[in-house]
C-alpha atoms as a PDB file:
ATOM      1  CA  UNK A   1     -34.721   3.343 -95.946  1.00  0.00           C
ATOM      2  CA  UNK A   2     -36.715   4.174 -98.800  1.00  0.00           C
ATOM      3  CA  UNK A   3     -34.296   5.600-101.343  1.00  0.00           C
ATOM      4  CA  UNK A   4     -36.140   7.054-103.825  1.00  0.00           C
ATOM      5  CA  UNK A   5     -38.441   9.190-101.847  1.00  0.00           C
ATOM      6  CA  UNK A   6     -35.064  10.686-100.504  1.00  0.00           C
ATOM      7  CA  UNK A   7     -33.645  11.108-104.161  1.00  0.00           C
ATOM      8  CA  UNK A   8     -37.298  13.269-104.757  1.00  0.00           C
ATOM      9  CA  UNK A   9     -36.825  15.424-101.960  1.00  0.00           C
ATOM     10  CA  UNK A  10     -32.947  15.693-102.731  1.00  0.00           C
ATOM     11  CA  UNK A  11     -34.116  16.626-106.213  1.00  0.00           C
ATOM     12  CA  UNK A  12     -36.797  18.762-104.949  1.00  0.00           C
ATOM     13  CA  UNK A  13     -34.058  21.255-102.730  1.00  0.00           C
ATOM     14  CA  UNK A  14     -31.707  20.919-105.989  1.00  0.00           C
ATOM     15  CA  UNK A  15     -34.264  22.419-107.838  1.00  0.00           C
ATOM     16  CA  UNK A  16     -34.940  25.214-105.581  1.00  0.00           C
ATOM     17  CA  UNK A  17     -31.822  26.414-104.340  1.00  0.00           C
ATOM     18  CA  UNK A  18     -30.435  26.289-108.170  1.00  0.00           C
ATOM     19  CA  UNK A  19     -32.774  28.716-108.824  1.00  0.00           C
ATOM     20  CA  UNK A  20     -31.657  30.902-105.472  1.00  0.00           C
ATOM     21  CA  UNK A  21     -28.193  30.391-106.689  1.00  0.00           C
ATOM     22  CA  UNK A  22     -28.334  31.102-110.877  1.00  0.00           C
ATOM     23  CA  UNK A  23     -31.076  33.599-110.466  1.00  0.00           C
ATOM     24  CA  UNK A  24     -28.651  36.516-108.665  1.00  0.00           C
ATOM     25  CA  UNK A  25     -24.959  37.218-108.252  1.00  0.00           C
ATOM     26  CA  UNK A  26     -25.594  37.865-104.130  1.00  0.00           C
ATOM     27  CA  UNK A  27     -28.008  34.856-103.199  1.00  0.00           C
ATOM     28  CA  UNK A  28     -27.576  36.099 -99.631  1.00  0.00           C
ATOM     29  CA  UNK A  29     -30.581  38.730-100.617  1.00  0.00           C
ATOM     30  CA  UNK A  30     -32.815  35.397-100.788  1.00  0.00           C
ATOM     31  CA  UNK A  31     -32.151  35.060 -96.519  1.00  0.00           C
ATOM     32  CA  UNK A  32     -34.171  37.120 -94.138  1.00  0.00           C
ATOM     33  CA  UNK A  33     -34.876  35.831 -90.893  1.00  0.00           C
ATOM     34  CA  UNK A  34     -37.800  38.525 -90.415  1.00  0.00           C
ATOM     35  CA  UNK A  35     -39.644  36.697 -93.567  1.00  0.00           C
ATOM     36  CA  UNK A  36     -38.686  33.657 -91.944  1.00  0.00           C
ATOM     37  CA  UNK A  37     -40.564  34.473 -89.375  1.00  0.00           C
ATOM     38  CA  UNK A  38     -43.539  35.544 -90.688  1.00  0.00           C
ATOM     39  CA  UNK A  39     -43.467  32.235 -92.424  1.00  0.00           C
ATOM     40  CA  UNK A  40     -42.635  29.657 -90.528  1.00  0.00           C
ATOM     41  CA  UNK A  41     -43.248  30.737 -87.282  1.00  0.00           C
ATOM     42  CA  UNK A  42     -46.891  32.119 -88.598  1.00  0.00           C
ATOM     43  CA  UNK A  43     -47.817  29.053 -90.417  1.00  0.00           C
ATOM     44  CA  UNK A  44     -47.198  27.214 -86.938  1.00  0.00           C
ATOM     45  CA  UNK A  45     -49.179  29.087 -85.146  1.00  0.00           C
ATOM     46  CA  UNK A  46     -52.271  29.245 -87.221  1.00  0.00           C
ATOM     47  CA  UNK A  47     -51.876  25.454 -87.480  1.00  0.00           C
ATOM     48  CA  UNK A  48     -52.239  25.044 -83.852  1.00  0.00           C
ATOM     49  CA  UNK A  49     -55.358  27.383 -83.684  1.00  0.00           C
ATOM     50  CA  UNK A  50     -56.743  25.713 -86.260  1.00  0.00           C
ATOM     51  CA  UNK A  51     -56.153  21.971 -85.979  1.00  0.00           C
ATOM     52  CA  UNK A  52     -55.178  19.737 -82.947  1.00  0.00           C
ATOM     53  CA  UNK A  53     -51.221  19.699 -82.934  1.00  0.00           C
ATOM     54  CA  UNK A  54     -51.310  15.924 -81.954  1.00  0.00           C
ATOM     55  CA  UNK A  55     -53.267  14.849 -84.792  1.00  0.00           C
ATOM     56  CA  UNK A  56     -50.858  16.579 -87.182  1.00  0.00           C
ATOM     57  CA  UNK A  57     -47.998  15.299 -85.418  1.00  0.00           C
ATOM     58  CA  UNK A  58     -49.061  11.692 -86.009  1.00  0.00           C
ATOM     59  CA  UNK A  59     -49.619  12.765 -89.513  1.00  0.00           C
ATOM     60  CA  UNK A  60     -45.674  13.734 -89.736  1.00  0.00           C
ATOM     61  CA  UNK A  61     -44.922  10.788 -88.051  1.00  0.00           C
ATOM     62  CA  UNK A  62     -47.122   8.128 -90.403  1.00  0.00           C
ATOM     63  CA  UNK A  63     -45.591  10.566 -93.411  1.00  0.00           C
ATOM     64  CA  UNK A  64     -42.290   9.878 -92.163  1.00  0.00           C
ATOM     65  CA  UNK A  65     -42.827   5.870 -91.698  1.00  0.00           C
ATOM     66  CA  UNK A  66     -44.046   5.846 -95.246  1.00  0.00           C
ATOM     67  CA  UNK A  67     -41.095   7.889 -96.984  1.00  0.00           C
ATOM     68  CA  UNK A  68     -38.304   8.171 -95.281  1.00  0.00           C
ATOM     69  CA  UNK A  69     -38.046   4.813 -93.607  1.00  0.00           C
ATOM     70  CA  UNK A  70     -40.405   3.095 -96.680  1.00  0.00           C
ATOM     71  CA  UNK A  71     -43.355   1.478 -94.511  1.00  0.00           C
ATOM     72  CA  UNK A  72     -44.966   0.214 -97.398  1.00  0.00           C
ATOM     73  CA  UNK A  73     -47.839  -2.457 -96.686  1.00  0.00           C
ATOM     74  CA  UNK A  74     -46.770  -5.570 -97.283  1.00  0.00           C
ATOM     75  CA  UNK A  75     -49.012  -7.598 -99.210  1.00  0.00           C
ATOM     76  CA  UNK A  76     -47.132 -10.926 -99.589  1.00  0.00           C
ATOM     77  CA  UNK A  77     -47.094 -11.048 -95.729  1.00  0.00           C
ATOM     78  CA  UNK A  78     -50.790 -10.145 -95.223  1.00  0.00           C
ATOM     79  CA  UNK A  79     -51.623 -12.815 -97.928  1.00  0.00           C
ATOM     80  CA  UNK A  80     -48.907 -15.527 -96.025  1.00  0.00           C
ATOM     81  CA  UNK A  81     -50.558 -14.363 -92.291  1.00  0.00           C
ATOM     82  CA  UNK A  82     -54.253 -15.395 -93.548  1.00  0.00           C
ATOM     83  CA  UNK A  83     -53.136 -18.240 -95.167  1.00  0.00           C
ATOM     84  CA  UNK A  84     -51.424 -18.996 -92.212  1.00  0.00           C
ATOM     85  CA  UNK A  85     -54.414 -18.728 -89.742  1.00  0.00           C
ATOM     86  CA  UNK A  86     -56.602 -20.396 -92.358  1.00  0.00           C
ATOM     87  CA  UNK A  87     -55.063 -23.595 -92.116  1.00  0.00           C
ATOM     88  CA  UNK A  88     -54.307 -23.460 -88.431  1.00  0.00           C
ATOM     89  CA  UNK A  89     -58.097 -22.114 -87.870  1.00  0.00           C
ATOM     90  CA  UNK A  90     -59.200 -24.628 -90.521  1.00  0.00           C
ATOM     91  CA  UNK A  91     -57.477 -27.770 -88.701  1.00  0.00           C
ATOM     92  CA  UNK A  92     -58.388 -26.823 -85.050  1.00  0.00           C
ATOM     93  CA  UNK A  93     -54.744 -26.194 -84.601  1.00  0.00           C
ATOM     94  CA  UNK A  94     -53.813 -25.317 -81.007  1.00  0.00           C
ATOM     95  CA  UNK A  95     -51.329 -23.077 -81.870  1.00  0.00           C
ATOM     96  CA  UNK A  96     -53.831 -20.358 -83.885  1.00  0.00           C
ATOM     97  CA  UNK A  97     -53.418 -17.945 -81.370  1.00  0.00           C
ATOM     98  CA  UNK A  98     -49.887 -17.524 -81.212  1.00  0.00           C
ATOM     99  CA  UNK A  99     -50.321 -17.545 -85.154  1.00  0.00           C
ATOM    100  CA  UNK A 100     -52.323 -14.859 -85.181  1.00  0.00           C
ATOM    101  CA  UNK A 101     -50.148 -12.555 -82.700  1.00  0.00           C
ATOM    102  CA  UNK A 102     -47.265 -13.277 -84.865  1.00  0.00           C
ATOM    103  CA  UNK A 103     -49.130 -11.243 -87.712  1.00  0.00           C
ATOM    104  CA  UNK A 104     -47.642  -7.090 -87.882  1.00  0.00           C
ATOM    105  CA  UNK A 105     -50.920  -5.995 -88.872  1.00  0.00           C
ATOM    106  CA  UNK A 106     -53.201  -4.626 -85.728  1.00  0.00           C
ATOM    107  CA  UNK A 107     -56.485  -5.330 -88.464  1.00  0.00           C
ATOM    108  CA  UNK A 108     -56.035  -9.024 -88.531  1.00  0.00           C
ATOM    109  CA  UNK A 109     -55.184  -9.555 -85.041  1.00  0.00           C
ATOM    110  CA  UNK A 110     -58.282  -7.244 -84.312  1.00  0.00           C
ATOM    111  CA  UNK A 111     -60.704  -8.974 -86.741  1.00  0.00           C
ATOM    112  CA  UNK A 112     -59.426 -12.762 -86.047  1.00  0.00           C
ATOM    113  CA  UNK A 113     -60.022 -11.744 -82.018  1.00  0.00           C
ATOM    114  CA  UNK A 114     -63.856 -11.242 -82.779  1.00  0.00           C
ATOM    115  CA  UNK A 115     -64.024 -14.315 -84.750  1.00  0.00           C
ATOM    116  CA  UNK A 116     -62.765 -15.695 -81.858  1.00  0.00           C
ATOM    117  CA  UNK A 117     -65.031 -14.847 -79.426  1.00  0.00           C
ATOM    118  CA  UNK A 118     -68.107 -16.546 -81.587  1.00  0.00           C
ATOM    119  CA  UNK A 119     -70.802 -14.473 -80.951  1.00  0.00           C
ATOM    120  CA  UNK A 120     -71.480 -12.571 -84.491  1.00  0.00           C
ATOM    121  CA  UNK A 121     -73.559 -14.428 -87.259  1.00  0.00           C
ATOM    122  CA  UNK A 122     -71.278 -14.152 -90.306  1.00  0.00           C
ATOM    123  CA  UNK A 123     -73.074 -10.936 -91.745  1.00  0.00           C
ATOM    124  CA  UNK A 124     -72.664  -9.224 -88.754  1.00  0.00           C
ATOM    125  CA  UNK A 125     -69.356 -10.115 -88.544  1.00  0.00           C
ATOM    126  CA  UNK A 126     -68.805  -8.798 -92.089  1.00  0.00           C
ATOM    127  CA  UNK A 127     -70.597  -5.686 -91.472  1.00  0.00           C
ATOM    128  CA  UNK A 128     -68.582  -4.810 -88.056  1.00  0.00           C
ATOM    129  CA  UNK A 129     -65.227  -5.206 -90.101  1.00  0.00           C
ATOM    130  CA  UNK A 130     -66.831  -3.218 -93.208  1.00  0.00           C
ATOM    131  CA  UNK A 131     -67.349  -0.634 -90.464  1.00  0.00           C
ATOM    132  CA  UNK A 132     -64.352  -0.244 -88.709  1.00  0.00           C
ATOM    133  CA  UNK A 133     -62.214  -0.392 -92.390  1.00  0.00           C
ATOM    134  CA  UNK A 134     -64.487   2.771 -93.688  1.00  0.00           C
ATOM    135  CA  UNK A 135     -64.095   4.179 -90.276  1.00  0.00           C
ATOM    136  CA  UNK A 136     -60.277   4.180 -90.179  1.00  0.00           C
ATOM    137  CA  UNK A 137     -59.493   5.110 -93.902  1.00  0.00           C
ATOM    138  CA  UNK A 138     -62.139   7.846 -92.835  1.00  0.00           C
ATOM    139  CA  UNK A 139     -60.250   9.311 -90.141  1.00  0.00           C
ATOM    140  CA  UNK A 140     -56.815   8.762 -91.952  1.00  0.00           C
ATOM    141  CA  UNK A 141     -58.344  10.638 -95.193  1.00  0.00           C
ATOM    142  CA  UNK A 142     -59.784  13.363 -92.652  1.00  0.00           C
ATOM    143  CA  UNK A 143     -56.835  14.185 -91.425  1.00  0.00           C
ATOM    144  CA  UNK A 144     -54.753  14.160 -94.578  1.00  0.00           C
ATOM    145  CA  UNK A 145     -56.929  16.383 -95.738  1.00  0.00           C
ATOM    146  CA  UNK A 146     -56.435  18.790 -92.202  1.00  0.00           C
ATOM    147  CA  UNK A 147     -52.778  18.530 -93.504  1.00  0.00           C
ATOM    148  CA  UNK A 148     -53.621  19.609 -97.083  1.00  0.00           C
ATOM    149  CA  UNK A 149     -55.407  22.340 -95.823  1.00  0.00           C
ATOM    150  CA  UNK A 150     -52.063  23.529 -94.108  1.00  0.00           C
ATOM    151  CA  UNK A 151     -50.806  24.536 -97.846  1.00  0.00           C
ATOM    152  CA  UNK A 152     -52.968  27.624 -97.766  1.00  0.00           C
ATOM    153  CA  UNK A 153     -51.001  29.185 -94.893  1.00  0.00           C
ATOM    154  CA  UNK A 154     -47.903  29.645 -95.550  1.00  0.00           C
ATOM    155  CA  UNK A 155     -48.215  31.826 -98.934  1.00  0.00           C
ATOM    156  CA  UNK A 156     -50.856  33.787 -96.833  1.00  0.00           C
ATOM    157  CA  UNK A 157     -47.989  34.006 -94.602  1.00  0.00           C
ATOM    158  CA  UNK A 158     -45.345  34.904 -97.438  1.00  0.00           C
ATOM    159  CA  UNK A 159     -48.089  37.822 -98.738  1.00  0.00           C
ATOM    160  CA  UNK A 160     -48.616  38.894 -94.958  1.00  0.00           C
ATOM    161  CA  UNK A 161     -44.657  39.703 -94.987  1.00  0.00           C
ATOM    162  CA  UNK A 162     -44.667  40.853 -98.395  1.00  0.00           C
ATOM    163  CA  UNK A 163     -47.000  43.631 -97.056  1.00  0.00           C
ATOM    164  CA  UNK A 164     -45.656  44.460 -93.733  1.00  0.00           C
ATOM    165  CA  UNK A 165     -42.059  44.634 -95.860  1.00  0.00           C
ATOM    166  CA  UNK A 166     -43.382  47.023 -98.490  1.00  0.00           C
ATOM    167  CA  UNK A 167     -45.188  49.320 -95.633  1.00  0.00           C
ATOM    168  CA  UNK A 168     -41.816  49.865 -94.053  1.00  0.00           C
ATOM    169  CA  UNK A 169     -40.673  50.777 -97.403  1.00  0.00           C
ATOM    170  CA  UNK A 170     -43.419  53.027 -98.415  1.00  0.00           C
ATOM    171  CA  UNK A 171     -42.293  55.068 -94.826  1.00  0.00           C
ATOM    172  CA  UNK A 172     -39.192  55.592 -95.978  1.00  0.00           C
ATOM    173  CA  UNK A 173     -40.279  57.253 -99.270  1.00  0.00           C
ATOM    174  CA  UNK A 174     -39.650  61.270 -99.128  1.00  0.00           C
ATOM    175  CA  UNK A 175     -36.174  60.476 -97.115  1.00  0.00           C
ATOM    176  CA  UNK A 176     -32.923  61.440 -98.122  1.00  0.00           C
ATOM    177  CA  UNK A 177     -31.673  58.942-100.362  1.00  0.00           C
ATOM    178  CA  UNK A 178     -34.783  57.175 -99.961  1.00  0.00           C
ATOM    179  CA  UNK A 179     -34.969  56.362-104.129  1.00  0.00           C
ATOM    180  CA  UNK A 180     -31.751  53.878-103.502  1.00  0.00           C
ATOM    181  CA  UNK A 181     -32.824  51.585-101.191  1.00  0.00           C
ATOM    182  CA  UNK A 182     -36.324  50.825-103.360  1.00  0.00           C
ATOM    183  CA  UNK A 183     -34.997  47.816-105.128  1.00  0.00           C
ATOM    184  CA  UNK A 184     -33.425  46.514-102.397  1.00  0.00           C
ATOM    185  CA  UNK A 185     -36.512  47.105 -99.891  1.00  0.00           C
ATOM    186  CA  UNK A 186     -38.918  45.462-102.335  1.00  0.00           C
ATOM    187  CA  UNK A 187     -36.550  42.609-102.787  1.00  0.00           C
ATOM    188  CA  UNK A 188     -36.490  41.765 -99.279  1.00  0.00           C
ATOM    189  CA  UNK A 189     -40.047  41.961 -98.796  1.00  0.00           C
ATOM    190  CA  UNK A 190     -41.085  39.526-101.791  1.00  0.00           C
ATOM    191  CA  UNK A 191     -38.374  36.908 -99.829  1.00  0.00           C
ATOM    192  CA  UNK A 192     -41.482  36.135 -97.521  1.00  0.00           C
ATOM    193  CA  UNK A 193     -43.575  35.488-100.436  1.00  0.00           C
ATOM    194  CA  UNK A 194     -40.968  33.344-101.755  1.00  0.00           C
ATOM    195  CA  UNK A 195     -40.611  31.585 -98.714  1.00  0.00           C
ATOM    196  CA  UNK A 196     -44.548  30.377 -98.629  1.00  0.00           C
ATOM    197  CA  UNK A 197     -44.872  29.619-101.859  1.00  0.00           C
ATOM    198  CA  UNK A 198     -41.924  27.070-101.903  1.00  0.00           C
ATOM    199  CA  UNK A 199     -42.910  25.832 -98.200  1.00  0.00           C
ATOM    200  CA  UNK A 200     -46.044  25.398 -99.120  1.00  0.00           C
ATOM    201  CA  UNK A 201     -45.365  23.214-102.900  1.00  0.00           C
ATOM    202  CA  UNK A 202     -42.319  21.812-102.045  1.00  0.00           C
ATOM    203  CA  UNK A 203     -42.663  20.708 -98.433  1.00  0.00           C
ATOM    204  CA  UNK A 204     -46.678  20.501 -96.991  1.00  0.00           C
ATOM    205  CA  UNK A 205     -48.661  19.999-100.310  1.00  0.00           C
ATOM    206  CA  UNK A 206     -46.672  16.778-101.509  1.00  0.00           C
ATOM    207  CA  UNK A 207     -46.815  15.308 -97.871  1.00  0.00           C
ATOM    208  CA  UNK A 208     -50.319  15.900 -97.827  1.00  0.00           C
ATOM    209  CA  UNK A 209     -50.978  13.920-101.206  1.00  0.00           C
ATOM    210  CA  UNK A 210     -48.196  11.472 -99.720  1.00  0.00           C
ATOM    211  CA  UNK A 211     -51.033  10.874 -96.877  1.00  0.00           C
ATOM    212  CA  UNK A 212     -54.077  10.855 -98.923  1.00  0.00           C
ATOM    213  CA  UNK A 213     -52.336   7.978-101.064  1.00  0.00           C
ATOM    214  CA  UNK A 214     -52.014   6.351 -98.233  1.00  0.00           C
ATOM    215  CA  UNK A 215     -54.994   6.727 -96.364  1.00  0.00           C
ATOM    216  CA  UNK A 216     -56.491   5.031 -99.829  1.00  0.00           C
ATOM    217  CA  UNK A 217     -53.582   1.914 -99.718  1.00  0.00           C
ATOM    218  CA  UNK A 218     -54.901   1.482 -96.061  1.00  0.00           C
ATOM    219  CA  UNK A 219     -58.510   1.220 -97.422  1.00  0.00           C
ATOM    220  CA  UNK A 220     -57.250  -1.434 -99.984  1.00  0.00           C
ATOM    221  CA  UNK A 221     -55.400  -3.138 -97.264  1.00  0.00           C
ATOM    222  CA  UNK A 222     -58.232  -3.331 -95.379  1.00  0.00           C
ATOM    223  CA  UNK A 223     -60.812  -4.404 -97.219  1.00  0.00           C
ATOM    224  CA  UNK A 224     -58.835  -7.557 -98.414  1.00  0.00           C
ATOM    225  CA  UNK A 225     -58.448  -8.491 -94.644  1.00  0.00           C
ATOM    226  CA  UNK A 226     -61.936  -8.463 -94.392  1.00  0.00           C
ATOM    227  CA  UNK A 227     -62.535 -10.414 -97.111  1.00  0.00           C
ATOM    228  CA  UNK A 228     -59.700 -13.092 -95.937  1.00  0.00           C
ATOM    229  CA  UNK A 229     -61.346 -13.422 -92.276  1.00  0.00           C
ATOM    230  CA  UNK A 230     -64.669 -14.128 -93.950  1.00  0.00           C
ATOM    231  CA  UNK A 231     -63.281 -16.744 -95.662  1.00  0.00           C
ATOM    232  CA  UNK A 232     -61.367 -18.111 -92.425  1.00  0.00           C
ATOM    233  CA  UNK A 233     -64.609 -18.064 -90.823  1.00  0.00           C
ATOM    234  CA  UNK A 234     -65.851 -20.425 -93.440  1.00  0.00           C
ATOM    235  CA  UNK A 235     -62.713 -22.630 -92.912  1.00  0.00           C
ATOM    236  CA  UNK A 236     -62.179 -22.752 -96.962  1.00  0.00           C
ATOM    237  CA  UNK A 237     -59.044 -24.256 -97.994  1.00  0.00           C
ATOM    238  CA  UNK A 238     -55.567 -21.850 -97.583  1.00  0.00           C
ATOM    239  CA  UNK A 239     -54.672 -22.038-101.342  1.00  0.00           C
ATOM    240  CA  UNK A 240     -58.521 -20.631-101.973  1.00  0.00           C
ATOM    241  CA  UNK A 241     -57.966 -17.863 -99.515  1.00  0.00           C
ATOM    242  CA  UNK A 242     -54.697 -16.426-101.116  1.00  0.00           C
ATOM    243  CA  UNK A 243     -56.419 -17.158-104.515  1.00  0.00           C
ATOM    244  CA  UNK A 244     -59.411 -14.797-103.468  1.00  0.00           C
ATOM    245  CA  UNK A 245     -57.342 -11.777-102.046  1.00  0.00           C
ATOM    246  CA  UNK A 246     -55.128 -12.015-105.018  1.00  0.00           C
ATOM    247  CA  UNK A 247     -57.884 -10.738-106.833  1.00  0.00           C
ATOM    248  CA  UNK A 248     -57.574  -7.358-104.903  1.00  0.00           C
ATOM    249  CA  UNK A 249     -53.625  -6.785-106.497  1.00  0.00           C
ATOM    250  CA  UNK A 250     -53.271  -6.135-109.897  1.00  0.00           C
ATOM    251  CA  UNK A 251     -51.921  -8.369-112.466  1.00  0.00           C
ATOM    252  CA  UNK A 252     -48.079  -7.475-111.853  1.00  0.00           C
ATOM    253  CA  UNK A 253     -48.753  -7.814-108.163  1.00  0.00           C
ATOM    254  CA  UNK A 254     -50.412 -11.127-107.713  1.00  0.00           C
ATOM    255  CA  UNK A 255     -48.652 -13.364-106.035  1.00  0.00           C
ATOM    256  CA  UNK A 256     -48.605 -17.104-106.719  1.00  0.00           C
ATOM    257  CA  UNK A 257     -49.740 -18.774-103.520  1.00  0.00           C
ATOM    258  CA  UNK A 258     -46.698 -21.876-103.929  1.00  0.00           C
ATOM    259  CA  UNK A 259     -44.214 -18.795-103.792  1.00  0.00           C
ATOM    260  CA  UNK A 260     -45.613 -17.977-100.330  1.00  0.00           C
ATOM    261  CA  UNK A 261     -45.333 -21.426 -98.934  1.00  0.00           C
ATOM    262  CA  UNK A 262     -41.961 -21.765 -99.922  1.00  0.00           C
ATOM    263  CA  UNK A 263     -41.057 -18.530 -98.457  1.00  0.00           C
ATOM    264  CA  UNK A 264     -42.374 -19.957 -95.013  1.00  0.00           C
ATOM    265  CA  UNK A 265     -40.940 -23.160 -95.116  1.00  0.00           C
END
């Protein structure tokens, strides 16, 4: 459970309904299920017209993993599962296979399978992982950005009831007591604004940069796999390997290879 996101999101609402609740002696003018509507109801439809509802789905879901449950990538075991297969690929070691199912990530046991099957000369090799790395922080990026793109709607949304509110005011005007029920009328209607605006900043926009931070960590992540199965293919030393891909962390992150084999002894 990753704490901290929750704490953000927790501070998030806090931040919101304090304002609903110190901004107005009757916060029960903030709740109108008609604006709510409008809103969320609208901003799901035009989602599924304009994107496939699967691929945003997934998007939730992967948003989720990363946040809520804190799916982080795990370096030290990436670095600890090449080292790993290094040695065991290195030494001829009958047991590489089961080694390399062992491993969480689908990348390695992906790229170690080719390497496997021996039939790529090493810069082919390299350039079919380099491939299918761009290719899936492509796709991941593409569809963060689908999600990004979902912030527009709902304060289109919110002004679409804003309108539709002050319309049905506006036919009112000329009625008997009509001049009393302006405030609250115009009140009501600027709810659905309200509604987008904070849907759309507190909830979809910060998911979306959530998922185009990750899409980017994935890239990383990938791109030091491909460098470790390069140098498994080469059969350099274990210690060498987790040397090399430490030079994709940052100072603070590296890890000191003697750390790793004690952690898997």
């Amino acid at each position: 459970m990753n704490v901290k996101s929750i704490i953000a999101f927790l501070m998030a609402g806090t931040v919101f309904f304090l304002g609903v609740f110190t901004s107005t002696k009757n916060p029960m003018a903030f709740i109108d299920y008609h604006a709510a509507l409008i809103v969320f109801g609208g901003t799901v439809a035009v989602a599924a017209i304009s994107f496939q509802v699967d691929r945003i789905l997934l998007m939730i879901k992967v948003f989720y993993i990363r946040v809520v449950k804190g799916g982080k990538i795990n370096y030290v075991g990436i670095i600890g599962d090449l080292m790993a297969i290094s040695e065991a690929y290195r030494t001829n070691d009958p047991q590489l296979k089961s080694i390399i199912e062992k491993s969480n990530d689908y990348f390695i046991r992906e790229g170690m399978e080719i390497l496997l099957d021996d039939f790529l000369e090493p810069d082919e090799l390299q350039h079919i992982l380099r491939l299918r790395a761009q290719t899936m922080a492509y796709r991941y990026r593409e569809d963060a950005k689908k999600f990004k793109a979902l912030g527009k709607f709902p304060p289109a949304m919110g002004l679409m009831g804003a309108v539709l509110g002050m319309i049905a005011l506006l036919q009112t005007l000329g009625q008997p007591g009509a001049e009393e029920n302006i405030g609250p009328a115009m009140a009501v209607a600027l709810v659905a604004t309200l509604y987008g605006i904070a849907f759309a900043n507190l909830v979809v926009i910060p998911i979306a940069e959530n998922l185009m931070d990750g899409a980017s960590e994935v890239m990383a992540k990938n791109n030091m796999i491909v460098e470790g199965i390069m140098l498994i293919s080469q059969k350099k030393n274990k210690i060498l390997v987790a040397e090399e891909l430490n030079s994709y962390l940052l100072p603070n992150e590296r890890l000191n290879w003697k750390d790793i084999e004690g952690a898997r002894t």
